[in-house]
N, C-alpha and C. Protein backbone atom coordinates (compact mmCIF):
# COMPACT_ATOMS: atom_id res chain seq x y z
N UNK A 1 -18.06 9.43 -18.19
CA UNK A 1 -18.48 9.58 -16.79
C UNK A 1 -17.65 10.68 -16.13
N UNK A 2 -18.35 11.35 -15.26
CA UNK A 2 -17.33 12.60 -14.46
C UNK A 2 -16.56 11.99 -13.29
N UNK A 3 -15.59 12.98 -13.38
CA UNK A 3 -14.78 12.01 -11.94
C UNK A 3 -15.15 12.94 -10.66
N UNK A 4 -15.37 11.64 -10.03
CA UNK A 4 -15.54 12.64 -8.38
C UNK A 4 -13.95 12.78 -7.65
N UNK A 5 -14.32 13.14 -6.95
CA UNK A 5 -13.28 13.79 -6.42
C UNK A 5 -13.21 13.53 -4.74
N UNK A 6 -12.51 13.26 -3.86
CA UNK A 6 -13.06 13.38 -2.67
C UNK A 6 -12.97 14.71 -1.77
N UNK A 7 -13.99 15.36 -1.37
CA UNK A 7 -14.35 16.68 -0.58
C UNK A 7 -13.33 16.75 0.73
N UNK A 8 -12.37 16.05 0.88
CA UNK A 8 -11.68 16.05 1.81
C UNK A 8 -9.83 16.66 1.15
N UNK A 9 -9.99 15.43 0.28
CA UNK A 9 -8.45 15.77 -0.09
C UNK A 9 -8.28 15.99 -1.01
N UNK A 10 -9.55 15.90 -1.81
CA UNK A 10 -9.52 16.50 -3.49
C UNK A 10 -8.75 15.47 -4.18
N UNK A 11 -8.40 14.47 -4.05
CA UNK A 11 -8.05 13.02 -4.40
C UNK A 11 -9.53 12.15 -5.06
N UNK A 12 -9.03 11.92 -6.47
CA UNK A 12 -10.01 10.91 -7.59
C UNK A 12 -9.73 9.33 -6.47
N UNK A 13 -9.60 9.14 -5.58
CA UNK A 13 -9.03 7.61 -5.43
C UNK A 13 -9.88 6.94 -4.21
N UNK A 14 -11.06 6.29 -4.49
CA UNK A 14 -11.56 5.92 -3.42
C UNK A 14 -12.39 4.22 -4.27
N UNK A 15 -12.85 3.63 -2.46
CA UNK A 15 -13.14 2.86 -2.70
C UNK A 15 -15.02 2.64 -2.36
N UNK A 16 -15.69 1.64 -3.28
CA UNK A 16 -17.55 2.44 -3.01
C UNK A 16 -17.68 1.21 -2.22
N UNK A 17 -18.50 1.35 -0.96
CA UNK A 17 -19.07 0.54 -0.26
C UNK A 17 -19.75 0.30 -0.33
N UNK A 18 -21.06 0.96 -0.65
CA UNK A 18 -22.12 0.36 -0.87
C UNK A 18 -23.25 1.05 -1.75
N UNK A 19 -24.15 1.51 -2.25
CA UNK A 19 -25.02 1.89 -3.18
C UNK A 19 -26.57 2.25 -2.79
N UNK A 20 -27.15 3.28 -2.96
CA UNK A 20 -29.00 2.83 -2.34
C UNK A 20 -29.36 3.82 -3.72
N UNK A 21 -30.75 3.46 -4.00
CA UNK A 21 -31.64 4.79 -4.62
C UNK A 21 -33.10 4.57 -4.25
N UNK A 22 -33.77 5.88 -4.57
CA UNK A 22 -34.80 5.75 -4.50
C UNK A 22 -35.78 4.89 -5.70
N UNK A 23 -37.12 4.94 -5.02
CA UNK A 23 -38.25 3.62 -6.02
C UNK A 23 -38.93 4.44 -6.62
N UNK A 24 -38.92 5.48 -7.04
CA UNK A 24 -39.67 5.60 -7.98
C UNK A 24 -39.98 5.24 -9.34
N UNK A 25 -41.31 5.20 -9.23
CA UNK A 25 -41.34 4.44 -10.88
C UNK A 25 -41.15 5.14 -11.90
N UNK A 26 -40.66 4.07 -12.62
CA UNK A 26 -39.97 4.83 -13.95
C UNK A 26 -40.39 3.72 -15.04
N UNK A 27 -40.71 4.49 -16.25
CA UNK A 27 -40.81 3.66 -17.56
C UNK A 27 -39.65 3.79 -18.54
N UNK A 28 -39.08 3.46 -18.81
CA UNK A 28 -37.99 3.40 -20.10
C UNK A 28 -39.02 3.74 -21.15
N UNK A 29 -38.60 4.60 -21.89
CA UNK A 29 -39.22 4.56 -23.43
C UNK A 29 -37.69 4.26 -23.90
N UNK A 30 -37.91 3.70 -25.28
CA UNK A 30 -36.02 3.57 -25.74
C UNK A 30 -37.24 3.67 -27.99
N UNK A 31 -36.14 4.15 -28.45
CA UNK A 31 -36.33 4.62 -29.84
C UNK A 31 -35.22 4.15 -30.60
N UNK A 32 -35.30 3.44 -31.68
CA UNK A 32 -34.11 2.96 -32.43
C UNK A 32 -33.06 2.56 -31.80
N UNK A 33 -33.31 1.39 -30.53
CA UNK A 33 -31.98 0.91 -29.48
C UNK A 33 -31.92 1.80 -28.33
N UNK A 34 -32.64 3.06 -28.40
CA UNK A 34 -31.73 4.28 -27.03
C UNK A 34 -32.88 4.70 -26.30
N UNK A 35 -32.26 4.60 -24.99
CA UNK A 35 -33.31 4.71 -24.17
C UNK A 35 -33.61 7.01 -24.22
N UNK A 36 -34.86 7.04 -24.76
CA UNK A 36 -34.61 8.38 -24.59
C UNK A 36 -35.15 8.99 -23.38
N UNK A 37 -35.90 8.14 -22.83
CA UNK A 37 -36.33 9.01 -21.06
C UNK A 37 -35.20 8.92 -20.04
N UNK A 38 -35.13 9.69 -19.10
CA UNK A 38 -34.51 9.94 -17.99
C UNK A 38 -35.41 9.32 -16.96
N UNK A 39 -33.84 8.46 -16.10
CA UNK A 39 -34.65 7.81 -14.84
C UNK A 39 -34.78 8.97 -13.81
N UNK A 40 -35.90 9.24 -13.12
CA UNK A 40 -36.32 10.33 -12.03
C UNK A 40 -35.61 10.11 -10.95
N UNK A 41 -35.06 8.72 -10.47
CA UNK A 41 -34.43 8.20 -9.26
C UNK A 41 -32.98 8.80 -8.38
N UNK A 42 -33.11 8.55 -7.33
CA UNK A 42 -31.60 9.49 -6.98
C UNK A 42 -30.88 8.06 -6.52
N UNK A 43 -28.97 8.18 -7.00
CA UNK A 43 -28.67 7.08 -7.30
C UNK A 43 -27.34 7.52 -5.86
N UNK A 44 -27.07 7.37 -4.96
CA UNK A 44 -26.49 7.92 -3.85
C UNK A 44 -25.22 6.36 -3.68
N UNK A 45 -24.31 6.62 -3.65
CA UNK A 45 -22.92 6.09 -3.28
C UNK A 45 -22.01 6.40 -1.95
N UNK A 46 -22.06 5.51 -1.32
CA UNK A 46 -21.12 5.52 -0.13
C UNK A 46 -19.75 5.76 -0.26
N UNK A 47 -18.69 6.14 -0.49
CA UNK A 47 -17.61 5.88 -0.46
C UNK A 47 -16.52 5.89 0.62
N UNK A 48 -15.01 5.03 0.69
CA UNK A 48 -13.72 5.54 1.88
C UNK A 48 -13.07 5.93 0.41
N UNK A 49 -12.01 6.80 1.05
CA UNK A 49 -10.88 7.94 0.77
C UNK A 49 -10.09 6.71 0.34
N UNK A 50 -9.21 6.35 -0.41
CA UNK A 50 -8.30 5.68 0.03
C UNK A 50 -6.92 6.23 -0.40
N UNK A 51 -7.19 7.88 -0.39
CA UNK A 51 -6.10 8.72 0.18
C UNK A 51 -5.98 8.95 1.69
N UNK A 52 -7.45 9.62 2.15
CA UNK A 52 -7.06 10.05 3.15
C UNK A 52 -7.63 9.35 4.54
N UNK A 53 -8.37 7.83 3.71
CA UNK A 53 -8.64 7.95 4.84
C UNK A 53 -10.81 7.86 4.97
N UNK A 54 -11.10 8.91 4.72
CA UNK A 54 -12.40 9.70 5.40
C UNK A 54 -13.70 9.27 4.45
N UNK A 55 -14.72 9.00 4.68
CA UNK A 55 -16.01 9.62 4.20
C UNK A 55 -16.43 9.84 3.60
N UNK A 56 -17.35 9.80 2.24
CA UNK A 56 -17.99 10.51 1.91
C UNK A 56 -19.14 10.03 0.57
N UNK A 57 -19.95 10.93 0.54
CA UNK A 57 -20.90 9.83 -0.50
C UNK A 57 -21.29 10.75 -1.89
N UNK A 58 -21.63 10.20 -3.14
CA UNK A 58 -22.01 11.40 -4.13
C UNK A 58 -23.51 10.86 -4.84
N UNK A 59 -24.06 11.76 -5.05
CA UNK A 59 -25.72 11.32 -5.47
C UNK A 59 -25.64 11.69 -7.32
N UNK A 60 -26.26 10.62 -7.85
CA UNK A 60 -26.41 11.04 -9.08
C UNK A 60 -27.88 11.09 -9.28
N UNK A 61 -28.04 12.17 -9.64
CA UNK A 61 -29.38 12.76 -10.56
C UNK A 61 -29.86 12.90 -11.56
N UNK A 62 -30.45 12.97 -12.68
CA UNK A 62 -30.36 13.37 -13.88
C UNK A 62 -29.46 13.85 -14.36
N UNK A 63 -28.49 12.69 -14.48
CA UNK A 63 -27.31 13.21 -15.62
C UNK A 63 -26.27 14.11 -14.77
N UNK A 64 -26.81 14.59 -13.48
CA UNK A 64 -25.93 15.08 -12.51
C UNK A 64 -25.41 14.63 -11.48
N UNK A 65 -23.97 15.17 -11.21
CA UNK A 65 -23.47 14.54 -9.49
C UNK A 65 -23.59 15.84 -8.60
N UNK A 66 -23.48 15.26 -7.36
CA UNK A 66 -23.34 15.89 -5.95
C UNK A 66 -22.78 15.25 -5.06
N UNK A 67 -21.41 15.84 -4.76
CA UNK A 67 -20.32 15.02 -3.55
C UNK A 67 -21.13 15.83 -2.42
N UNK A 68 -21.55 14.83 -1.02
CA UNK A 68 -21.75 15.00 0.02
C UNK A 68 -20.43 14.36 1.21
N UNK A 69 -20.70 15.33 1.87
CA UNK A 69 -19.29 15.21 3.14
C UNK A 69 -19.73 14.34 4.44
């Protein structure tokens, strides 16, 4: 897993409040145990600093993140 980071203090150390994604439908195909499709859904995380303090949330995408401020 990648580590986020927080956009404030550049500190790995926070705590997640709460979680949302979107509904889109999705089918699992899975082949010999493994799922080989990708879920389409955006997987968005609340987080506090618990360096500094502040804000902030990161969205996972296909296999990708994005820290929002």
């Amino acid at each position: 897993m990648e580590v986020v980071n927080c956009p404030h203090c550049g500190e790995s150390y926070y705590a997640e409040l709460y979680s949302t994604q979107t509904l889109m439908n999705y089918k699992p195909i899975w082949k010999n145990g493994e799922c080989v499709s990708e879920d389409p859904n955006f997987f968005t995380t609340y987080c506090e600093c618990q360096n500094c303090g502040k804000t902030f949330s990161f969205t996972r995408h296909l296999g990708e993140i994005t820290v929002h401020v």
